[in-house]
Protein backbone atom coordinates (compact mmCIF):
# COMPACT_ATOMS: atom_id res chain seq x y z
CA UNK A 1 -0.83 11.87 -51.04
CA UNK A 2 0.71 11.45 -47.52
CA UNK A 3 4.34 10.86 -47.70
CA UNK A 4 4.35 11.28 -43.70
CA UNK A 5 3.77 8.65 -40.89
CA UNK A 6 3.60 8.25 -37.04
CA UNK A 7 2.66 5.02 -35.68
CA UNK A 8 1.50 5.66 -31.99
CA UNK A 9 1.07 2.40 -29.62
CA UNK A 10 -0.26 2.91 -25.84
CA UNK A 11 0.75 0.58 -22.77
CA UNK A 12 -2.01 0.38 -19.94
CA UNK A 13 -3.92 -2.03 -17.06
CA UNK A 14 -5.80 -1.21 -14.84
CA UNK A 15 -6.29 -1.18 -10.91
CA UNK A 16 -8.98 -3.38 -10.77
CA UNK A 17 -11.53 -3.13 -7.86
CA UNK A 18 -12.49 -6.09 -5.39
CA UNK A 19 -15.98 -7.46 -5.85
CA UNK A 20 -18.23 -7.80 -4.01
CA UNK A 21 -17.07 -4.89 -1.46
CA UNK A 22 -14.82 -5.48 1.16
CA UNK A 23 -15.99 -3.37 4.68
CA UNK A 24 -13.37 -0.93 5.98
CA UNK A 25 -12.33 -1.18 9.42
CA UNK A 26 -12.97 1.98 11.00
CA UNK A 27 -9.41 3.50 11.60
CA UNK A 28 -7.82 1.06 9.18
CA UNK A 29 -4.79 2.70 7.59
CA UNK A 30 -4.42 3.92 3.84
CA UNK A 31 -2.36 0.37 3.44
CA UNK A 32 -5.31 -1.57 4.57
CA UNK A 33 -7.86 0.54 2.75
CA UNK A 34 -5.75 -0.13 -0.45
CA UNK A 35 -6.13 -4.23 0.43
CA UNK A 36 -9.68 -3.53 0.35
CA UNK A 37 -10.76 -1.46 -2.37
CA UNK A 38 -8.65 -3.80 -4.77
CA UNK A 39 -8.20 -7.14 -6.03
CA UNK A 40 -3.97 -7.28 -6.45
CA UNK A 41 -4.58 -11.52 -7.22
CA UNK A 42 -6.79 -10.64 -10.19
CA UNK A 43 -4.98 -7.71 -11.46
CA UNK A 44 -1.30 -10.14 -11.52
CA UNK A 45 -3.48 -12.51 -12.65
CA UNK A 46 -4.70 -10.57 -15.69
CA UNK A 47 -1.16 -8.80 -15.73
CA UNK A 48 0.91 -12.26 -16.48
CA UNK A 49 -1.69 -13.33 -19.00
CA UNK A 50 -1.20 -9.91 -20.93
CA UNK A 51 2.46 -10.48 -20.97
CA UNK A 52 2.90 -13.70 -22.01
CA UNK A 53 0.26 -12.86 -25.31
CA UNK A 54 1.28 -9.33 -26.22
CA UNK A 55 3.68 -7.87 -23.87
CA UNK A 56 6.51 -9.86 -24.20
CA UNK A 57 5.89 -11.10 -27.84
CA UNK A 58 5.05 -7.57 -29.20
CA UNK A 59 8.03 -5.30 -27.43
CA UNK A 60 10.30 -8.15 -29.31
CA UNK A 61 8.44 -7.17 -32.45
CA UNK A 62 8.71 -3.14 -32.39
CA UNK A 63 12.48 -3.81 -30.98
CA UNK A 64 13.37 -5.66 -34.65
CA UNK A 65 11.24 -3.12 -36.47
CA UNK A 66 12.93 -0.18 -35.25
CA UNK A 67 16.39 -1.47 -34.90
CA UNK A 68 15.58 -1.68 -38.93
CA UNK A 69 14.71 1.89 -39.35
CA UNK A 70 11.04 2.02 -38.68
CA UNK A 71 9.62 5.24 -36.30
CA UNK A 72 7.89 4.63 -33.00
CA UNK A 73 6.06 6.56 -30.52
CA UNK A 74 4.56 4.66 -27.33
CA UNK A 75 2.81 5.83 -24.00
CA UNK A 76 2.55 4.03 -20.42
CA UNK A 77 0.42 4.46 -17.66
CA UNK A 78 2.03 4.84 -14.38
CA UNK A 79 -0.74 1.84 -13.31
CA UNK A 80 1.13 -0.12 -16.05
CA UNK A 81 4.67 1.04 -15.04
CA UNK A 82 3.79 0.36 -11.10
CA UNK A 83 2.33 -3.13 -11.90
CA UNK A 84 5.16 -4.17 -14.35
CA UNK A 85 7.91 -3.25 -11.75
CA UNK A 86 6.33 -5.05 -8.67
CA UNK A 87 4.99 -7.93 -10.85
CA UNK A 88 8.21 -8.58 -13.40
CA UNK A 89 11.08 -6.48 -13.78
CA UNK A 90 12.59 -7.95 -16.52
CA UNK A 91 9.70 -6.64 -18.83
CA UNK A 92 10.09 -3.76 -17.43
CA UNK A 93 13.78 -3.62 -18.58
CA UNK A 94 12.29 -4.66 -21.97
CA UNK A 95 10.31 -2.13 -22.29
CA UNK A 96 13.62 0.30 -21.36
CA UNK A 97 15.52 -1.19 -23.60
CA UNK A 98 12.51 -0.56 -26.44
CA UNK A 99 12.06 3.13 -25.08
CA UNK A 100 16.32 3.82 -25.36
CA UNK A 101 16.11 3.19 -28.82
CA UNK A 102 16.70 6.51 -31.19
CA UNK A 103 14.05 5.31 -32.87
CA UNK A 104 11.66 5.84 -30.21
CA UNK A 105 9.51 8.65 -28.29
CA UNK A 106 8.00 8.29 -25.39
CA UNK A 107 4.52 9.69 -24.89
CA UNK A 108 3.26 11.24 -21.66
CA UNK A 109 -0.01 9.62 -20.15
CA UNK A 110 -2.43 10.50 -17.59
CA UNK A 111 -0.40 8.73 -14.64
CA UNK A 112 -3.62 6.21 -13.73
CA UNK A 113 -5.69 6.49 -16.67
CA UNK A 114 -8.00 8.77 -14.76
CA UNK A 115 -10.55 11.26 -15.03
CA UNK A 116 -9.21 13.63 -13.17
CA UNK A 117 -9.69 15.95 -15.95
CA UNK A 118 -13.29 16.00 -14.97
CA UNK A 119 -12.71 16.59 -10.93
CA UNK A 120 -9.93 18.73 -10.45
CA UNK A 121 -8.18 20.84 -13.61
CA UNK A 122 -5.21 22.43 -11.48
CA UNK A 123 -4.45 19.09 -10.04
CA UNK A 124 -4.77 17.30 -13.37
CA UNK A 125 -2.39 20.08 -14.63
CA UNK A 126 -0.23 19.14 -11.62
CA UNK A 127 -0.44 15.36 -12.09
CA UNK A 128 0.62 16.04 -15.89
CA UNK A 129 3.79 17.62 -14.70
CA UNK A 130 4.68 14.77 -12.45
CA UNK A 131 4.28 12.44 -15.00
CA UNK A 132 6.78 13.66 -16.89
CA UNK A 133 9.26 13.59 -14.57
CA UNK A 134 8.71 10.08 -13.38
CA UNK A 135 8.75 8.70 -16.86
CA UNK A 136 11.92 10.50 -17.62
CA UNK A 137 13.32 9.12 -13.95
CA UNK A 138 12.23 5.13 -15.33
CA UNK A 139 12.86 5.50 -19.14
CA UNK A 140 15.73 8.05 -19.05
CA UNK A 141 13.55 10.37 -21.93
CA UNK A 142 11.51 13.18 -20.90
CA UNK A 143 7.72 13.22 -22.64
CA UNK A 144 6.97 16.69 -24.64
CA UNK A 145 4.21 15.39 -26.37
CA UNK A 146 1.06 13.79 -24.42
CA UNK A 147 -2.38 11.28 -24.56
CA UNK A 148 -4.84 12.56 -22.13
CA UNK A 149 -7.01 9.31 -20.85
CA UNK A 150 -8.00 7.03 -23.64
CA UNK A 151 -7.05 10.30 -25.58
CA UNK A 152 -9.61 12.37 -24.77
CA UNK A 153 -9.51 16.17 -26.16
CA UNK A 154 -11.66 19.44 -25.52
CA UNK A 155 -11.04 23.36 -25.12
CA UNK A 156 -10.63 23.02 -21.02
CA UNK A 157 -8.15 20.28 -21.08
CA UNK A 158 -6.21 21.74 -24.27
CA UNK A 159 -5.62 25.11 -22.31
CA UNK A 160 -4.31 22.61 -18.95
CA UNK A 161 -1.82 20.73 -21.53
CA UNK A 162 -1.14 24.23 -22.65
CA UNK A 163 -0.51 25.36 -19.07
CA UNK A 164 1.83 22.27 -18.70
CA UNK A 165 3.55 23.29 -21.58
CA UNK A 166 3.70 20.23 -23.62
CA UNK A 167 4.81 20.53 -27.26
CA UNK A 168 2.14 18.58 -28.19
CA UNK A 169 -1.04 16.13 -27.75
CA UNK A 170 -2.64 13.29 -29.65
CA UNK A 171 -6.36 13.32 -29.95
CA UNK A 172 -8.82 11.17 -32.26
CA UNK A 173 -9.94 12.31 -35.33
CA UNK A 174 -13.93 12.35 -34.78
CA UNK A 175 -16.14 13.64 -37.52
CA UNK A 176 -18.35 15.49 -35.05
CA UNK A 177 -14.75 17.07 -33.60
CA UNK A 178 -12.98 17.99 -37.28
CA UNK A 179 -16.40 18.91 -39.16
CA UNK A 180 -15.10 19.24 -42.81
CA UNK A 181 -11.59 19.06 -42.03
CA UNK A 182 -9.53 16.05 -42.41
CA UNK A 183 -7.39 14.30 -39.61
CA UNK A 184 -4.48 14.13 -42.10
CA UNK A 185 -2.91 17.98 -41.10
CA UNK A 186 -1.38 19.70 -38.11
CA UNK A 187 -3.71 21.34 -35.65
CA UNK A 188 -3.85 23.91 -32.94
CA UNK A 189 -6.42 25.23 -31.00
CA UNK A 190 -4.87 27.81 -29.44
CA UNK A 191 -6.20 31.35 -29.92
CA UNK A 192 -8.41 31.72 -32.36
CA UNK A 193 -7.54 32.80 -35.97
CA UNK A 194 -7.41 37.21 -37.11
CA UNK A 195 -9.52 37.54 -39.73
CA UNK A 196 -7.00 39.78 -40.94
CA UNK A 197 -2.85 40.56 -39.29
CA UNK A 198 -2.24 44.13 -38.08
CA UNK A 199 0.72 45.53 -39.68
CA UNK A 200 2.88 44.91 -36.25
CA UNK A 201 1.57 41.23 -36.15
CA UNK A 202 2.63 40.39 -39.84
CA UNK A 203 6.32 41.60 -39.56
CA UNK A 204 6.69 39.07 -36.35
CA UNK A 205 5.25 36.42 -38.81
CA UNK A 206 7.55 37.09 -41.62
CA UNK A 207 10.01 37.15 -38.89
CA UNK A 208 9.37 33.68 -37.18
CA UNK A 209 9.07 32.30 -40.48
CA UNK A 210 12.43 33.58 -41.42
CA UNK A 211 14.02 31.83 -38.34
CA UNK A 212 12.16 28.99 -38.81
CA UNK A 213 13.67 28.92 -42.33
CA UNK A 214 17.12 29.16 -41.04
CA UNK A 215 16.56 26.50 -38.70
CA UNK A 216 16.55 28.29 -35.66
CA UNK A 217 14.60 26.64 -32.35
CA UNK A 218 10.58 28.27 -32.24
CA UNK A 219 10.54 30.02 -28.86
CA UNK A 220 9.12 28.49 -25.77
CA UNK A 221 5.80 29.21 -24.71
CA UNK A 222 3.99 28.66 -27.89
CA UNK A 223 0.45 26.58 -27.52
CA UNK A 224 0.32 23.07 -28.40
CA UNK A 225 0.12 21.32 -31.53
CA UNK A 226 -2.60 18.85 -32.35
CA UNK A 227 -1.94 15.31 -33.86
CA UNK A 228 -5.30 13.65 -34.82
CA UNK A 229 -5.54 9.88 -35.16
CA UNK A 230 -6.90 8.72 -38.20
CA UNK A 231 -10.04 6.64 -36.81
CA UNK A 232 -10.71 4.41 -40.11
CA UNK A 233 -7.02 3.35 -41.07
CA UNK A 234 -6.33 2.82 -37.53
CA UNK A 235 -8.93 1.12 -36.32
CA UNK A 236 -8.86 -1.37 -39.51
CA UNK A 237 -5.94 -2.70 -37.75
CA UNK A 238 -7.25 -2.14 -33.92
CA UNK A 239 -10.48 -3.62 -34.26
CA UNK A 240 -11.09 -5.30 -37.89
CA UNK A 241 -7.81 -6.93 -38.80
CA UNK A 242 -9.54 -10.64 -37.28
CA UNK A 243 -12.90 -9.66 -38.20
CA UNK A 244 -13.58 -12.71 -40.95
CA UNK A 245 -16.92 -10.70 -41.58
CA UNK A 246 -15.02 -7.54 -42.84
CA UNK A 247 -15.28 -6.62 -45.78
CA UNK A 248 -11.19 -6.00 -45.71
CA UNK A 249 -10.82 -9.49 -44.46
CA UNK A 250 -7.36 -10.84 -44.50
CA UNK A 251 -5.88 -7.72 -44.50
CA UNK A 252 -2.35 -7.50 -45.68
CA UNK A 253 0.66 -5.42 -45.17
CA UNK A 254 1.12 -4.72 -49.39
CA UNK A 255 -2.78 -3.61 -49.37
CA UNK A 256 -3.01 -1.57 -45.95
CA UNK A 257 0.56 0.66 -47.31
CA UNK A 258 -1.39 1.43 -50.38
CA UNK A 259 -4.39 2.83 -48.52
CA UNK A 260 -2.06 4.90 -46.70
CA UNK A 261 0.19 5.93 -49.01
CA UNK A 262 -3.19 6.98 -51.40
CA UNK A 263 -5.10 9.13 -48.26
CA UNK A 264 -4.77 12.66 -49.18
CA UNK A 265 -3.15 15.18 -46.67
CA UNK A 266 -0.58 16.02 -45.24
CA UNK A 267 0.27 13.73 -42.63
CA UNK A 268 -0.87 10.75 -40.81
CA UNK A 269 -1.35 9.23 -37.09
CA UNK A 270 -1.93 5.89 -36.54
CA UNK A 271 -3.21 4.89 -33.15
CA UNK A 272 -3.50 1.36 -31.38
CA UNK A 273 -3.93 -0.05 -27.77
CA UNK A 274 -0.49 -2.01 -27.26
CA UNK A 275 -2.38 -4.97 -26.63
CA UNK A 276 -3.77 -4.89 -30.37
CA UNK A 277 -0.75 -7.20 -30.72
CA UNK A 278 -1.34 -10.71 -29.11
CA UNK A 279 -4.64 -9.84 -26.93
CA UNK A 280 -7.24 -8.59 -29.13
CA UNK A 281 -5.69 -9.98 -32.29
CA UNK A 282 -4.15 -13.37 -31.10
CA UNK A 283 -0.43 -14.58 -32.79
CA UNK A 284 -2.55 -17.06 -35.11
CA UNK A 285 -4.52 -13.82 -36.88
CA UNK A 286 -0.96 -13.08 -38.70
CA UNK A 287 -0.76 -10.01 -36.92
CA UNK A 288 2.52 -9.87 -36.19
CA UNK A 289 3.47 -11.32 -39.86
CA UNK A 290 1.67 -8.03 -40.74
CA UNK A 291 3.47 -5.49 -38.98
CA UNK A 292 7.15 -6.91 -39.75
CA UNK A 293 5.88 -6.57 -43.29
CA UNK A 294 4.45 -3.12 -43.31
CA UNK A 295 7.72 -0.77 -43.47
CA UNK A 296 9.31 -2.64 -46.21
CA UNK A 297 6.10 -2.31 -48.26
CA UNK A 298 5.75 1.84 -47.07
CA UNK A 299 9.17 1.97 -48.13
CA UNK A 300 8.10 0.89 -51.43
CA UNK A 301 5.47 3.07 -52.02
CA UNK A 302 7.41 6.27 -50.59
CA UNK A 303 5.88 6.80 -47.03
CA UNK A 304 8.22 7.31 -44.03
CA UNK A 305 7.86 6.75 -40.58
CA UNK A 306 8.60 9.30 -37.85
CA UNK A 307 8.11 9.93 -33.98
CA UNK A 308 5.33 12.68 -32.94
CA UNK A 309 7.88 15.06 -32.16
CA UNK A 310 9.27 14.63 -35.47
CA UNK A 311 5.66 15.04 -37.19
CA UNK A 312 5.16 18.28 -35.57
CA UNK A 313 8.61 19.47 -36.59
CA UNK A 314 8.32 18.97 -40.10
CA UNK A 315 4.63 19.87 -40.47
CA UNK A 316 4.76 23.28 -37.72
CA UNK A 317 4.69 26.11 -40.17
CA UNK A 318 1.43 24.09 -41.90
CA UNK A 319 -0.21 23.94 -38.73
CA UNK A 320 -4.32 24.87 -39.29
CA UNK A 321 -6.58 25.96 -36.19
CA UNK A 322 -9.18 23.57 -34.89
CA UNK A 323 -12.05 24.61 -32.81
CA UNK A 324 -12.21 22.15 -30.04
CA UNK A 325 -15.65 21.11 -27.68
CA UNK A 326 -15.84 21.82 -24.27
CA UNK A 327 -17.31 17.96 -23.75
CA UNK A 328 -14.39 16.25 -24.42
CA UNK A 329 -13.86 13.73 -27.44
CA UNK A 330 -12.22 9.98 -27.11
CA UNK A 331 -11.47 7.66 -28.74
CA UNK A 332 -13.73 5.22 -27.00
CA UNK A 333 -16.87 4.02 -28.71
CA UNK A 334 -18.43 6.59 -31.07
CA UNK A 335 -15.89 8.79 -29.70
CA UNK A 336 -18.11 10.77 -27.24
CA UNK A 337 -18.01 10.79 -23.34
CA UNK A 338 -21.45 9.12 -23.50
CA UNK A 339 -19.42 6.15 -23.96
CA UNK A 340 -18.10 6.73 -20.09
CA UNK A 341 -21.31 8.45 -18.91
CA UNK A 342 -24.33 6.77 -20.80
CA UNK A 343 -25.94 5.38 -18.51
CA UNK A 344 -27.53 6.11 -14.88
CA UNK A 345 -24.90 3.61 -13.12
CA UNK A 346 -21.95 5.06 -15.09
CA UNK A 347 -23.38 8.63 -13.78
CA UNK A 348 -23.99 7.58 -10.24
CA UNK A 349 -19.92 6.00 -10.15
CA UNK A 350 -18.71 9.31 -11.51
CA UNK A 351 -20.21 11.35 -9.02
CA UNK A 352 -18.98 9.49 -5.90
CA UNK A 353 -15.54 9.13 -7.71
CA UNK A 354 -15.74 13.55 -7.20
CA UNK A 355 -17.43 12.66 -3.54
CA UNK A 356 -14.08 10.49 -2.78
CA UNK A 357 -11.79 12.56 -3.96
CA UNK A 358 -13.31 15.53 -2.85
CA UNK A 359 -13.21 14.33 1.21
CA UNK A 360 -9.42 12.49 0.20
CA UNK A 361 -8.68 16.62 -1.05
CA UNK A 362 -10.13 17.62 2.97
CA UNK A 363 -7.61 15.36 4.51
CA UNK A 364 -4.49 16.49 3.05
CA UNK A 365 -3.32 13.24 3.78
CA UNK A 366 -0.95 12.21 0.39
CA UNK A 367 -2.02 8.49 0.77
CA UNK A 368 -5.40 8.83 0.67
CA UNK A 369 -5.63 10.86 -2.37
CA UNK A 370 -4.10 8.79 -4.73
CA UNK A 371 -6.04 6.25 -3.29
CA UNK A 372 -9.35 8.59 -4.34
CA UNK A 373 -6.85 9.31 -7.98
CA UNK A 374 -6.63 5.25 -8.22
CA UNK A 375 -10.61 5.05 -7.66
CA UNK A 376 -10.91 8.05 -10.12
CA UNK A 377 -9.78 5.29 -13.06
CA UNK A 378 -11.71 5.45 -16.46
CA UNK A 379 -11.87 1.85 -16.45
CA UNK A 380 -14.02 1.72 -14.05
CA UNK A 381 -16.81 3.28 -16.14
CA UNK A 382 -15.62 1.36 -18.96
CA UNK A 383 -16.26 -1.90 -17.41
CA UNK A 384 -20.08 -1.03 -16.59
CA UNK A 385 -20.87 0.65 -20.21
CA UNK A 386 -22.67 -2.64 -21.04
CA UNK A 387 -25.08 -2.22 -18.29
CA UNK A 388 -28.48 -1.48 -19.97
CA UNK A 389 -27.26 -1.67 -23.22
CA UNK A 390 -26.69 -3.64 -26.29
CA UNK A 391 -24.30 -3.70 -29.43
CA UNK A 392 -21.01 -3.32 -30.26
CA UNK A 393 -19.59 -1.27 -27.52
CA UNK A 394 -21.38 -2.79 -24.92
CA UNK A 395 -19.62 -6.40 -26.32
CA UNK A 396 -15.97 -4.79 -25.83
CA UNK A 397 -17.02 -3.33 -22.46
CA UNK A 398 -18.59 -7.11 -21.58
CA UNK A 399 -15.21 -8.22 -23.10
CA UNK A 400 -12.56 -5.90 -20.69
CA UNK A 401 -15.30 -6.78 -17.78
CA UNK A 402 -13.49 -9.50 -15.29
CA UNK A 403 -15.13 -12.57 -15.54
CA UNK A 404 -14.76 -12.93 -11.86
CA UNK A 405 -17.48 -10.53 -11.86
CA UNK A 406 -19.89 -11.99 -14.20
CA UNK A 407 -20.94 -14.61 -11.29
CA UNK A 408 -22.66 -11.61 -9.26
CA UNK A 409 -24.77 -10.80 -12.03
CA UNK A 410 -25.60 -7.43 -13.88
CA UNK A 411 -27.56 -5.67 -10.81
CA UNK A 412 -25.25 -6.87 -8.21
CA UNK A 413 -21.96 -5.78 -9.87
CA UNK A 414 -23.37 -2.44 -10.16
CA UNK A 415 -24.57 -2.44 -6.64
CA UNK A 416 -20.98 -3.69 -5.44
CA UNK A 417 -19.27 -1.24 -7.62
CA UNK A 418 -21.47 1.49 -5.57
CA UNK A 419 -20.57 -0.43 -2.11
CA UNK A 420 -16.28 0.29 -2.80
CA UNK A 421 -17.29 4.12 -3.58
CA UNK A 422 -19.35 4.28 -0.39
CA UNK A 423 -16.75 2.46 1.78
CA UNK A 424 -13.72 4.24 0.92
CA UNK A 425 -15.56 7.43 1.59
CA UNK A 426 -16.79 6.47 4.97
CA UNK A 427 -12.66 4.95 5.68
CA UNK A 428 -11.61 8.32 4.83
CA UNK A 429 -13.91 10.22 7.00
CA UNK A 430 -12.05 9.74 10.39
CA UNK A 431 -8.85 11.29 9.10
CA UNK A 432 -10.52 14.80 8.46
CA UNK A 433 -8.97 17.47 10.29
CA UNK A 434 -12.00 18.52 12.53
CA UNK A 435 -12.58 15.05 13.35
CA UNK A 436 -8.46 14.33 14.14
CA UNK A 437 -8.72 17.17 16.24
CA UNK A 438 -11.29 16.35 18.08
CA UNK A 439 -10.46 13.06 18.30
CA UNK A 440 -6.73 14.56 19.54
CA UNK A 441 -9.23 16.90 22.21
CA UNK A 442 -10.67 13.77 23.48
CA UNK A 443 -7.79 11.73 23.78
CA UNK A 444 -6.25 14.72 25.96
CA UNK A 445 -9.26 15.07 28.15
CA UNK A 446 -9.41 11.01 28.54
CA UNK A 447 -5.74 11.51 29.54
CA UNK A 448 -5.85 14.33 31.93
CA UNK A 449 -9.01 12.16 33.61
CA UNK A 450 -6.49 9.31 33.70
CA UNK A 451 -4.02 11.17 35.45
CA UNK A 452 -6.50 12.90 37.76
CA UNK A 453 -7.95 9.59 38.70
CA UNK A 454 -4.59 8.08 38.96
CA UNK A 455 -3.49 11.21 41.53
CA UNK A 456 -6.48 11.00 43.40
CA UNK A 457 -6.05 7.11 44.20
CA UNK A 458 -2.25 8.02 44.83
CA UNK A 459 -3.15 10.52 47.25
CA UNK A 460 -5.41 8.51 49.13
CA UNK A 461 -3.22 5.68 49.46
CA UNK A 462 -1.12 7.88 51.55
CA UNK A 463 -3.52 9.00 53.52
CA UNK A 464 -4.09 5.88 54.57
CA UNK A 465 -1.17 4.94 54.99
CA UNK A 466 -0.21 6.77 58.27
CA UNK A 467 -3.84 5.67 59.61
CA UNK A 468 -2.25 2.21 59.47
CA UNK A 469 0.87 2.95 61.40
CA UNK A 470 -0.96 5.35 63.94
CA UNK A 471 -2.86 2.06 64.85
CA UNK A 472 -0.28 -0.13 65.16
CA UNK A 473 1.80 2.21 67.36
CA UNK A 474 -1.21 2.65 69.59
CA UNK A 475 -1.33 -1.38 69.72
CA UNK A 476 2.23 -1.74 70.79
């Protein structure tokens, strides 16, 4: 029976683009290609009506929940951290004040949301790094463990977290991904497992697992451990808890502890979109009733809460290996990428997402390519996953899909999706550095004309000059 918890929560919005497409002045600066490629009024807009239903209301929650002793681990986006501190500070400073608590980890997230994972590996490992030192400069705690975009997981982007040298990552628990193994133990992927220890290998085991034992610290260097979200607890809160046609319909705290507190394993990860709390489950579903209930009733039944970091501490020495895919898993939809890349539209945005960032990469020019890294956002294949489709995860795709949008029609917002992609790549295409330099050639050889014109009309002025006073003197 699992004795262990970790209740993970993430914090994100997104950069939404301006539809229809806004043409790019040729020459226009990264500023003014920013003002055009996206819609700042919609994104407050959506921004302030986020806070007032989950942001505000829910931070209030988890602060009384783990002022009381409950465990917390939470992730932001840099798009949510940028937005928050331009568009209201003081829930910003709420969020701080959340994040300061003992109580609390914070998680390190893919800065935008992005799939850079999918363009550029060394610069997502790069990125990743950054991250982590930004959060640590705005929350005052440095991230060890990490959620990869809407917590996607494979071999490749494993071995860059690896390379980044997290402690840690959070991934979902997919069937197709864990095969016959449960989501309720410690993973790595790491190297794979000896199917038997060489003499030399076995005495550094017994070793490490002496110091262990002791309490000393594992040594640095070591590949990362795997926390795997357990998809049917968690999303009976994240997606069923106001669904009156659930079977589990009205869910409440004294029932949902028991089904945790009866799952067999070791451990277990909970994992919910912050806005689970107030957005997708409004106050009048009880959800908030439900959550201040839930640790007194795990308390009851003998389940404790802890951070990630914790998690892996307790549970390292039980860690099991886990063969990861080199498509990645999420924990979008039915969990694969097809959710993201399923259709020909979602296909066609991916590939000029590379195309921009790939002629952003030519420039050099900082500006412009985390204006390509903003463009590179998941969401914006998430908001298109309805197109040609039908069912459930085309509904929450329709549902996250501005409804600003919905007045162009299907075809159109496609089309104008396309048009930003296209424009942003032609806007970038005067600052590459063949065509600066030639542009710099030109604007010497226009120059040098200028001053050769300018000398010539100089030097006949005084010619004729002289001419002038020759024929007055020859008057007189």
């Amino acid at each position: 029976m699992v004795a262990d918890l970790a209740i993970y929560t993430v914090v994100h919005q997104p950069r939404r683009l301006k539809l229809p497409a806004q043409p790019i002045p040729r020459g226009a600066s990264a500023e003014d290609i920013a003002r055009c490629l996206f819609d700042e009024r919609m994104n407050e807009r959506y921004f302030r009506k986020v806070a007032q239903y989950s942001y505000y209301p829910a931070t209030r929650m988890f602060l009384d929940l783990v002022q009381q002793g409950m465990k917390l681990s939470i992730g932001f986006s840099l798009s949510f951290v940028r937005q928050a501190a331009a568009w209201d500070p003081t829930l910003l400073d709420l969020f701080r004040e959340l994040v300061a608590h003992e109580n609390v980890e914070l998680i390190g997230v893919e800065p935008y949301h992005s799939f850079l994972f999918l363009l550029d590996l060394p610069a997502f490992i790069t990125r990743m790094l950054e991250m982590a030192q930004e959060l640590e400069t705005i929350f005052g705690k440095r991230p060890v463990v990490t959620d990869t975009t809407e917590m996607c997981m494979s071999a490749p982007l494993y071995n860059a977290l690896d390379a980044a040298g997290f402690r840690g990552a959070v991934m979902d628990g997919r069937p197709w991904v864990m095969d016959w193994r449960e989501s309720t133990h410690l993973y790595r992927y790491g190297e794979d497992p000896e199917p038997f220890a060489l003499p030399i290998q076995e005495k550094k085991r017994r070793a490490r697992t002496r110091r262990l034992a002791a309490g000393e610290a594992e040594r640095e260097g070591q590949p990362p451990f795997l926390l795997t979200r357990h998809l049917e607890l968690s999303d009976d809160v994240g997606y069923r808890f106001s669904n009156r046609g659930w079977s589990g319909y009205p869910l409440f705290a004294d029932t949902y502890a028991d089904w945790l507190a009866h799952t067999w394993g070791d451990l277990l990860l909970l994992g919910w979109d912050f806005e689970t709390f107030g957005e997708h489950h409004r106050r009048d579903s009880g959800i908030f009733d439900f959550m201040r209930a839930l640790p007194g009733e795990l308390t009851k039944r003998g389940v404790t809460t802890y951070t990630a970091s914790e998690l892996i501490e307790r549970h390292r020495q039980n860690a099991y290996h886990l063969p990861l895919p080199i498509y990645p898993t999420t924990w979008a939809g039915s969990g694969g990428m097809e959710f993201f890349l399923g259709n020909e539209a979602q296909q066609h945005i991916l590939q000029l997402m590379g195309h921009v960032y790939g002629m952003a990469k030519l420039t050099d020019n900082p500006e412009l390519i985390d204006l390509a890294l903003w463009l590179s956002q998941s969401d914006n294949l998430h908001l298109i996953q309805w197109y040609g489709r039908s069912g459930p995860e085309a509904e929450v795709s329709a549902y996250f899909t501005p409804s600003e949008w919905w007045s162009l029609g299907p075809n159109r917002v496609i089309h104008e999706q396309k048009q930003v992609y296209l424009n942003a790549l032609r806007a970038i295409e005067p600052y590459l550095p063949a065509r600066l330099q030639r542009q710099v050639e030109a604007g010497k050889v226009a120059r040098s004309r200028e001053r050769e014109q300018k000398y010539e009309e100089a030097f006949a002025a005084t010619i004729k000059a002289p001419s002038r006073s020759r024929s007055r003197s020859a008057t007189l």
